[in-house]
PDB file of N, CA and C in Angstrom:
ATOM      1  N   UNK A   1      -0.488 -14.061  -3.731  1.00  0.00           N
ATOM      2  CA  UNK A   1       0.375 -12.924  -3.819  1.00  0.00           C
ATOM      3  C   UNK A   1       1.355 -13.157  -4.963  1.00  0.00           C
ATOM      4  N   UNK A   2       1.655 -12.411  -5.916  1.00  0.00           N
ATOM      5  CA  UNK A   2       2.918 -12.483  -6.727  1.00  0.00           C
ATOM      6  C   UNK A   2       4.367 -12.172  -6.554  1.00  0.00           C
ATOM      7  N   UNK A   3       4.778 -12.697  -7.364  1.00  0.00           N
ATOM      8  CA  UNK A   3       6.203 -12.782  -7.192  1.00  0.00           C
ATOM      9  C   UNK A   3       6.765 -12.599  -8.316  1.00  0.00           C
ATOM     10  N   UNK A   4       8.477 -12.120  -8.167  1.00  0.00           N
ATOM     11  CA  UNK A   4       9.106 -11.446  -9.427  1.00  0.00           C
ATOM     12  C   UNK A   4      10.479 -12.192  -8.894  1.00  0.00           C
ATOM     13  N   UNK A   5      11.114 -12.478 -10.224  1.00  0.00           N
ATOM     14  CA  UNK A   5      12.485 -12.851 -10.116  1.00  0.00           C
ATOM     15  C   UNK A   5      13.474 -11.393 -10.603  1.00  0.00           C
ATOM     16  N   UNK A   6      14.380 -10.990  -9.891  1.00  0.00           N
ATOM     17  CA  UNK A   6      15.511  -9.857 -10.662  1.00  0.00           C
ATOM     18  C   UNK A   6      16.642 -10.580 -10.849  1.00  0.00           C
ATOM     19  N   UNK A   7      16.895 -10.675 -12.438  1.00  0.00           N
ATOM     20  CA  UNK A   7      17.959 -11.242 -12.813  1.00  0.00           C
ATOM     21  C   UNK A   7      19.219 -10.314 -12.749  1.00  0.00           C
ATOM     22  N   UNK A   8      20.986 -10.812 -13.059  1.00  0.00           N
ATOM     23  CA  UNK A   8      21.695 -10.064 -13.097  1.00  0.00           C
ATOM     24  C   UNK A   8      21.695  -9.311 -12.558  1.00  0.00           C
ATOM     25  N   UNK A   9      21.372  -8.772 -10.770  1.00  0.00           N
ATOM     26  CA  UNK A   9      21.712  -8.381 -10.128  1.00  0.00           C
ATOM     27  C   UNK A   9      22.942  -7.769  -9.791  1.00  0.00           C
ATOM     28  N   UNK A  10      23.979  -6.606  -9.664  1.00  0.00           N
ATOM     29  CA  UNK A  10      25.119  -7.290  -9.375  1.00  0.00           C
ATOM     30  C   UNK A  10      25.304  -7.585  -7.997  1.00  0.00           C
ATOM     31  N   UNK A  11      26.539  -7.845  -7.797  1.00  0.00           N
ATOM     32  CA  UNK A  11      26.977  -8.247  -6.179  1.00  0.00           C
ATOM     33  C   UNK A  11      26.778  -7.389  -5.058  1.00  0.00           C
ATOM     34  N   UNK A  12      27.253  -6.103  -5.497  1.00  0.00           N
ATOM     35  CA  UNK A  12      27.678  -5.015  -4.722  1.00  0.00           C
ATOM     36  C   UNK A  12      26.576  -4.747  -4.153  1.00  0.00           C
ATOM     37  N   UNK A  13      25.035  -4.168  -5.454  1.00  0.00           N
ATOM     38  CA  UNK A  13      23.914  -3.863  -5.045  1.00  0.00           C
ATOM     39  C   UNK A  13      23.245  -5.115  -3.870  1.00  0.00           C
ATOM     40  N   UNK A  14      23.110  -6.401  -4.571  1.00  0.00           N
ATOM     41  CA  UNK A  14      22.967  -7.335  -3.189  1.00  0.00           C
ATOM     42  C   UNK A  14      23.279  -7.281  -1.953  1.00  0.00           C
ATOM     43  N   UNK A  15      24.591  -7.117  -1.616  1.00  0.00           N
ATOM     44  CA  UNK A  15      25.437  -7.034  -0.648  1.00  0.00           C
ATOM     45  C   UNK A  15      24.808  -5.567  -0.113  1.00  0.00           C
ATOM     46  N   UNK A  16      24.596  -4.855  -1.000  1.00  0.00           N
ATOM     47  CA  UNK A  16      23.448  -3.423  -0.109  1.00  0.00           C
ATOM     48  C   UNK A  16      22.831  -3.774   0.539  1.00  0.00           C
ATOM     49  N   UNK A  17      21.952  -4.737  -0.260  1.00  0.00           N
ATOM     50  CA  UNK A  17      20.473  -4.856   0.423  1.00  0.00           C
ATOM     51  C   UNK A  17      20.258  -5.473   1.618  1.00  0.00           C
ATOM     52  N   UNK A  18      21.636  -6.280   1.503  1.00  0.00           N
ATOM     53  CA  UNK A  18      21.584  -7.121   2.862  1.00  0.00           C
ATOM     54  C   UNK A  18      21.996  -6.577   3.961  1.00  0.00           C
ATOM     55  N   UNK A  19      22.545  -5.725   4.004  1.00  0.00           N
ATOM     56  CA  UNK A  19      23.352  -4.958   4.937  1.00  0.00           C
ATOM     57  C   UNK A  19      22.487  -4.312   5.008  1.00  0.00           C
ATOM     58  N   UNK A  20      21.278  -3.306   4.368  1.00  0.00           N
ATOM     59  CA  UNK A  20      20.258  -2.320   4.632  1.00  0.00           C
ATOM     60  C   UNK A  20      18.862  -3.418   5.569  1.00  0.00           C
ATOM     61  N   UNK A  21      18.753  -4.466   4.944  1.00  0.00           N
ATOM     62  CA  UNK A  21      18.217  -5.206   5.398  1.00  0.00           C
ATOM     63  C   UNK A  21      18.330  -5.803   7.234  1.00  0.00           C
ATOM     64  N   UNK A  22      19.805  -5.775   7.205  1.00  0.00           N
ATOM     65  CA  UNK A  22      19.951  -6.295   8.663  1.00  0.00           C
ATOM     66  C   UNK A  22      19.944  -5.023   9.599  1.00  0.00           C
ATOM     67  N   UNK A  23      20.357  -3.746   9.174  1.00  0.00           N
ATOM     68  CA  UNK A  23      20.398  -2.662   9.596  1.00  0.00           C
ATOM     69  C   UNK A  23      19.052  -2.332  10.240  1.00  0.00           C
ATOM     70  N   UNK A  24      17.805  -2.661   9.321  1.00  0.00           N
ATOM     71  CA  UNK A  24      16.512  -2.643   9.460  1.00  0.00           C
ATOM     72  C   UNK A  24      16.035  -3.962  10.315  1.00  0.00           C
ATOM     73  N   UNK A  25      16.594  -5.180  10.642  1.00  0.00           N
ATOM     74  CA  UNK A  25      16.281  -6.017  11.449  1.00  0.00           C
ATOM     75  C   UNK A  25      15.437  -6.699  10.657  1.00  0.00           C
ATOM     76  N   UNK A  26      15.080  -6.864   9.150  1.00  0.00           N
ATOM     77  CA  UNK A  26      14.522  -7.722   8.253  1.00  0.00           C
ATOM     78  C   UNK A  26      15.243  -8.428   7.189  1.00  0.00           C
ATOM     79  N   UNK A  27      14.377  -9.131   7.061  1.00  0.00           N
ATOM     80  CA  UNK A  27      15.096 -10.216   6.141  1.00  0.00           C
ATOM     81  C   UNK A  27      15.291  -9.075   4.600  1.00  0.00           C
ATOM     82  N   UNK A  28      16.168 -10.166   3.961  1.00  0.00           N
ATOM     83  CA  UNK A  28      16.354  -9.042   2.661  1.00  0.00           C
ATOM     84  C   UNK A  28      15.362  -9.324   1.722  1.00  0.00           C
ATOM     85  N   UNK A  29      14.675 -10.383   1.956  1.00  0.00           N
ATOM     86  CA  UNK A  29      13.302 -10.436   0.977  1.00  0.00           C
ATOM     87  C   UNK A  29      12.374  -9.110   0.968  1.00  0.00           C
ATOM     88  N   UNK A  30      12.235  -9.134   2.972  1.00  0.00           N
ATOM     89  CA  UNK A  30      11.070  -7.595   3.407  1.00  0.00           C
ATOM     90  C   UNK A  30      11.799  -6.646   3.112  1.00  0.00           C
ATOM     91  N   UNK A  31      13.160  -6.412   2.806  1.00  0.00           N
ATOM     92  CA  UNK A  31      14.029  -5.406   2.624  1.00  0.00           C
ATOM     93  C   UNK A  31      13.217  -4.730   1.456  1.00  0.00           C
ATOM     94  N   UNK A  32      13.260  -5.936   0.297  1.00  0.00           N
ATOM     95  CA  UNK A  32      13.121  -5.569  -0.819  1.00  0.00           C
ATOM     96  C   UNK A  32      11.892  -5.198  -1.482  1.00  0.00           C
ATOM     97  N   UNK A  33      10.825  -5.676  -0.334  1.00  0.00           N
ATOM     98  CA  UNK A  33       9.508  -5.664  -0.880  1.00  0.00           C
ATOM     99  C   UNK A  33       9.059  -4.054   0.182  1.00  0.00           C
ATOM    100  N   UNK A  34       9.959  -4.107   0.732  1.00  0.00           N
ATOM    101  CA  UNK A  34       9.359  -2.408   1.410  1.00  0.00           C
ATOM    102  C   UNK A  34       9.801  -1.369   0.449  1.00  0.00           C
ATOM    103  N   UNK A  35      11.154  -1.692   0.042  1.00  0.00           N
ATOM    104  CA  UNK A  35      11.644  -0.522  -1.196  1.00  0.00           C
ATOM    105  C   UNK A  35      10.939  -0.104  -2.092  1.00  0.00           C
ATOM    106  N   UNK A  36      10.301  -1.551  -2.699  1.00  0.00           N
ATOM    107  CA  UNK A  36       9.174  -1.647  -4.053  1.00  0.00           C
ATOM    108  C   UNK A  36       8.155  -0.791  -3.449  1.00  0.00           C
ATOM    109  N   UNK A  37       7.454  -1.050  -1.925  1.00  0.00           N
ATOM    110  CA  UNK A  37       6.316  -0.423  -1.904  1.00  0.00           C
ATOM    111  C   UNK A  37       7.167   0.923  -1.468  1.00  0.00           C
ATOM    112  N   UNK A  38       7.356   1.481  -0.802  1.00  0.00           N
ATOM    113  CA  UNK A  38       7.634   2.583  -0.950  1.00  0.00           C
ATOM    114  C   UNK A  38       7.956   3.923  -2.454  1.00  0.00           C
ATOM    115  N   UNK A  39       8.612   3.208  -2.845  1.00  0.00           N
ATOM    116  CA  UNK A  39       9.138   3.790  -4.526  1.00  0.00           C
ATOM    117  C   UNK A  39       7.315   3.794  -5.388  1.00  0.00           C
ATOM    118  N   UNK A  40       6.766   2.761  -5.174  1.00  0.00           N
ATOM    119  CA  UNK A  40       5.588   2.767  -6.344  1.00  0.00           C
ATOM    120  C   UNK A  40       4.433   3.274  -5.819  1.00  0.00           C
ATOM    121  N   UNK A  41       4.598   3.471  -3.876  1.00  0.00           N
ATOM    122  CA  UNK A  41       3.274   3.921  -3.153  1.00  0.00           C
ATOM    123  C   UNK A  41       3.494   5.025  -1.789  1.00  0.00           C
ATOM    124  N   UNK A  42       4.071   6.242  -2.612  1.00  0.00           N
ATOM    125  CA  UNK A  42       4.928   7.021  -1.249  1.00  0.00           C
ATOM    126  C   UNK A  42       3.653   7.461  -0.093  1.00  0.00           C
ATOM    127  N   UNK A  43       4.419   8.074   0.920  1.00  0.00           N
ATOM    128  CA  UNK A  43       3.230   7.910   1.535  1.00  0.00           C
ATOM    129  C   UNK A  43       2.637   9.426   1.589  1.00  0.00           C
ATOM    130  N   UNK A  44       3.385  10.613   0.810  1.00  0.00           N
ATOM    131  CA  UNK A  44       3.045  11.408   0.192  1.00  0.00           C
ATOM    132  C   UNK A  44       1.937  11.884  -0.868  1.00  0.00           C
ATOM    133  N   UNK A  45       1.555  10.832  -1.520  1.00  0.00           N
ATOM    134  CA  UNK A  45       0.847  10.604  -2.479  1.00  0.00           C
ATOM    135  C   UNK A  45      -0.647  10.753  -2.467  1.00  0.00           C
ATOM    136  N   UNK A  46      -1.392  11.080  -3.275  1.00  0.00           N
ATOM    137  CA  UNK A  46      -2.733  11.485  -3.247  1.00  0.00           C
ATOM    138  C   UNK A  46      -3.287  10.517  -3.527  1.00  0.00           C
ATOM    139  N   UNK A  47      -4.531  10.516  -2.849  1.00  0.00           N
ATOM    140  CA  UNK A  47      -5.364   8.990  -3.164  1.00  0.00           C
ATOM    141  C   UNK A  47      -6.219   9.226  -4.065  1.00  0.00           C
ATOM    142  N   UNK A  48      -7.114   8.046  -4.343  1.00  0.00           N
ATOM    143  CA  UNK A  48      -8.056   8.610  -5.384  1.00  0.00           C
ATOM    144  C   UNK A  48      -9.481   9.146  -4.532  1.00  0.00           C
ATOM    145  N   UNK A  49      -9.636   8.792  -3.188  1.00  0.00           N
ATOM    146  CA  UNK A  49     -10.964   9.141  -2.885  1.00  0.00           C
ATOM    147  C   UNK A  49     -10.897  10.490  -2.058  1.00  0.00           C
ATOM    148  N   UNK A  50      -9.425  11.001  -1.750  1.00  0.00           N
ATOM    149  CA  UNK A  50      -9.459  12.423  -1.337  1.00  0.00           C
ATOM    150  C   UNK A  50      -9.142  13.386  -2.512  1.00  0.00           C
ATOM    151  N   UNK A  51      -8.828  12.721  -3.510  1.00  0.00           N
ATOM    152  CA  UNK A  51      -8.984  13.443  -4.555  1.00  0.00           C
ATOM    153  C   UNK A  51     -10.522  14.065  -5.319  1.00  0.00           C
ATOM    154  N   UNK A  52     -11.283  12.720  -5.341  1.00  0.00           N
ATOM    155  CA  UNK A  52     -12.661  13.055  -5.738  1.00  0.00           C
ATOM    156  C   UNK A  52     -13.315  13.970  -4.620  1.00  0.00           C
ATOM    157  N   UNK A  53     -13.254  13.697  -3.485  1.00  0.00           N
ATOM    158  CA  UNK A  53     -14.029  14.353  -2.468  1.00  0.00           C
ATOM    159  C   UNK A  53     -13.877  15.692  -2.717  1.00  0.00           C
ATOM    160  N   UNK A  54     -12.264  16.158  -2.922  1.00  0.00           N
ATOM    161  CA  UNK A  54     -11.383  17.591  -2.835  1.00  0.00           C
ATOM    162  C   UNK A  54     -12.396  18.478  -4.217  1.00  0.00           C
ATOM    163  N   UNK A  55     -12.355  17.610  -4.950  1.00  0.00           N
ATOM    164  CA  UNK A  55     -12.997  17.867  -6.593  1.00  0.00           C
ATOM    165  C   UNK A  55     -14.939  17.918  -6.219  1.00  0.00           C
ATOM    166  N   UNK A  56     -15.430  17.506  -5.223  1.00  0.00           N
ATOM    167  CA  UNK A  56     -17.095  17.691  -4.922  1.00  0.00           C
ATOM    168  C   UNK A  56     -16.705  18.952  -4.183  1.00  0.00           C
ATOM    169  N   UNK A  57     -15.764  19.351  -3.266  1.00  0.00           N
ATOM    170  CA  UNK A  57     -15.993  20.388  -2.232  1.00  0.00           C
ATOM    171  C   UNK A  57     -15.860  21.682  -2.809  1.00  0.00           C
ATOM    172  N   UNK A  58     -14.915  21.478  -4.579  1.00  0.00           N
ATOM    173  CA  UNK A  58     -15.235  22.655  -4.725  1.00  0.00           C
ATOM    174  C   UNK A  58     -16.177  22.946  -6.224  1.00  0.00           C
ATOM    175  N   UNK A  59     -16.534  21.850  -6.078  1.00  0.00           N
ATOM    176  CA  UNK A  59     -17.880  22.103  -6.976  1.00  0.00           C
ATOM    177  C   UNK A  59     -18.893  22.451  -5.977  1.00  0.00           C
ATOM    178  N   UNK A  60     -18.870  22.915  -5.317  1.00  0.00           N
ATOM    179  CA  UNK A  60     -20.009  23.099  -4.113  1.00  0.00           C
ATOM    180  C   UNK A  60     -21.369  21.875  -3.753  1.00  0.00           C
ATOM    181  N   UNK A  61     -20.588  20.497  -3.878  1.00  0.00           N
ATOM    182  CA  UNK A  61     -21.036  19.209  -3.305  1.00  0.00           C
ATOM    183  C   UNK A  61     -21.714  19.618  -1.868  1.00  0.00           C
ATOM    184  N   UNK A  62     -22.625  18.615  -1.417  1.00  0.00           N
ATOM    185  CA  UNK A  62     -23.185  18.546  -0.685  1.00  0.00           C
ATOM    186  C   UNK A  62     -22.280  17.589   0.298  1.00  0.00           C
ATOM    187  N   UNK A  63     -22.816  18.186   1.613  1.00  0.00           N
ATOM    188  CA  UNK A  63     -21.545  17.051   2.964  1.00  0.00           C
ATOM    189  C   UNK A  63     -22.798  16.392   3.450  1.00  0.00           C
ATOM    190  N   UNK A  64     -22.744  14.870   3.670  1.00  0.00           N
ATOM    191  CA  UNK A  64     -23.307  13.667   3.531  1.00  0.00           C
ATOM    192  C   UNK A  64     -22.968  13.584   4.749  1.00  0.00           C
ATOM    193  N   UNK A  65     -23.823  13.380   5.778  1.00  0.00           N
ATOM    194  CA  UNK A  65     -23.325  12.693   6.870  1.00  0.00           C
ATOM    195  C   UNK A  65     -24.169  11.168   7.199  1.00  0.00           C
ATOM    196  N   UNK A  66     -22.822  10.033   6.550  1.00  0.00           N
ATOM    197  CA  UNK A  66     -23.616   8.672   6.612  1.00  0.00           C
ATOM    198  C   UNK A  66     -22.918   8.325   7.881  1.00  0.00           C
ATOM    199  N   UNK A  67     -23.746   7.389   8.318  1.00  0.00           N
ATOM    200  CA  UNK A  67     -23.563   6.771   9.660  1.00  0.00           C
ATOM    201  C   UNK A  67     -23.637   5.298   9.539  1.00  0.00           C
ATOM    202  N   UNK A  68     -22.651   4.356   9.463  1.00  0.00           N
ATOM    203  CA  UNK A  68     -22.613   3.028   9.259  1.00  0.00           C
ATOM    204  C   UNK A  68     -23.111   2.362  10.247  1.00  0.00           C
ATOM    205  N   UNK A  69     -24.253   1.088   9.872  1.00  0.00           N
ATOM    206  CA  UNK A  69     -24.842   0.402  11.246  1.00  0.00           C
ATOM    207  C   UNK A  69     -23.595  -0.518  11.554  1.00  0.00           C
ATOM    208  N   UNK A  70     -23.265  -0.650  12.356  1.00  0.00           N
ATOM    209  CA  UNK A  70     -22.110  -1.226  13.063  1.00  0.00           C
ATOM    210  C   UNK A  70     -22.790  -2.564  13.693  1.00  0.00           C
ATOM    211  N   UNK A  71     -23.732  -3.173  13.864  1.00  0.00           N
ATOM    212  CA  UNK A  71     -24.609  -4.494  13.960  1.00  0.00           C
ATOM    213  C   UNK A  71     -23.799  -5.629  12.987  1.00  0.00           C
ATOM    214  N   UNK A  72     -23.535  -6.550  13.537  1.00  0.00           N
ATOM    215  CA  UNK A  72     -23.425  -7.168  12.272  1.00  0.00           C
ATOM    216  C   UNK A  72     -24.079  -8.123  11.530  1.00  0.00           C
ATOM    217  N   UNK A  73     -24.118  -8.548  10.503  1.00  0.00           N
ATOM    218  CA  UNK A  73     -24.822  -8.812   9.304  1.00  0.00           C
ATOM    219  C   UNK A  73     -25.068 -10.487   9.478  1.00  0.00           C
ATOM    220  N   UNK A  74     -26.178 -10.991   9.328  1.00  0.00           N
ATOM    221  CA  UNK A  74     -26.274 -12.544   8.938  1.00  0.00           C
ATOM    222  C   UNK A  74     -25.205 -13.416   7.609  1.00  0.00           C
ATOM    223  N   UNK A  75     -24.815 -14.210   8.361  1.00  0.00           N
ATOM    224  CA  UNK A  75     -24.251 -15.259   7.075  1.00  0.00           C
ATOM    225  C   UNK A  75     -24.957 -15.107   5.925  1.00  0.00           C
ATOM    226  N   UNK A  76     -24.283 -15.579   5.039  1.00  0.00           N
ATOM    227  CA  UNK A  76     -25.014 -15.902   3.528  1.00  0.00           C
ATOM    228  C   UNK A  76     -25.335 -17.054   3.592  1.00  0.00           C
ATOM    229  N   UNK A  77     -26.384 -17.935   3.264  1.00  0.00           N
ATOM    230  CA  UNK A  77     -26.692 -19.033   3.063  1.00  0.00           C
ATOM    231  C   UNK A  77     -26.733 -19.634   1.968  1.00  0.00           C
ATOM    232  N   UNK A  78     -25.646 -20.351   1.209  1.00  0.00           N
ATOM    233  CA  UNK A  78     -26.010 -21.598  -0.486  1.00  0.00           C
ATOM    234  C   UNK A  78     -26.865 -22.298  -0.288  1.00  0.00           C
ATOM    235  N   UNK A  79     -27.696 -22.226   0.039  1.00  0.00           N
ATOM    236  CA  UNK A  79     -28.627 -23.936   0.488  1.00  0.00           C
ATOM    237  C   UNK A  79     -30.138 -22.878  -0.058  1.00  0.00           C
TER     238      UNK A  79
END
């Protein structure tokens, strides 16, 4: 997983986060990494595969009805 340093922070904003953080019952690390995902991945947002689908239905695409075998699958073997 990656990681980011934010330099020059100031105080005040810190002192937000921590207080939004405990408010929320998380640490201010998860504070900060829910903000990020939220801000860069709302949950408003269009995906890409209901987008394509939206874009076949009105090209007058055909509706596929696949049925996944739910069995499950043998190991892979290296040998």
């Amino acid at each position: 997983m990656s990681s980011i340093t934010v330099r020059n922070l100031p105080e005040e904003t810190h002192r937000a986060l921590r207080v939004r953080a405990a408010t929320a019952g998380r640490s201010t690390e998860a504070e900060v990494r829910a903000i990020l995902d939220n801000a860069v991945r709302p949950d408003g947002r269009i995906k890409l595969g209901s987008l394509l689908a939206e874009i076949g239905q009105q090209a007058g695409g055909a509706d596929l009805d696949i049925v996944r075998d739910p069995s499950p699958t043998a190991p892979l073997s290296f040998e």
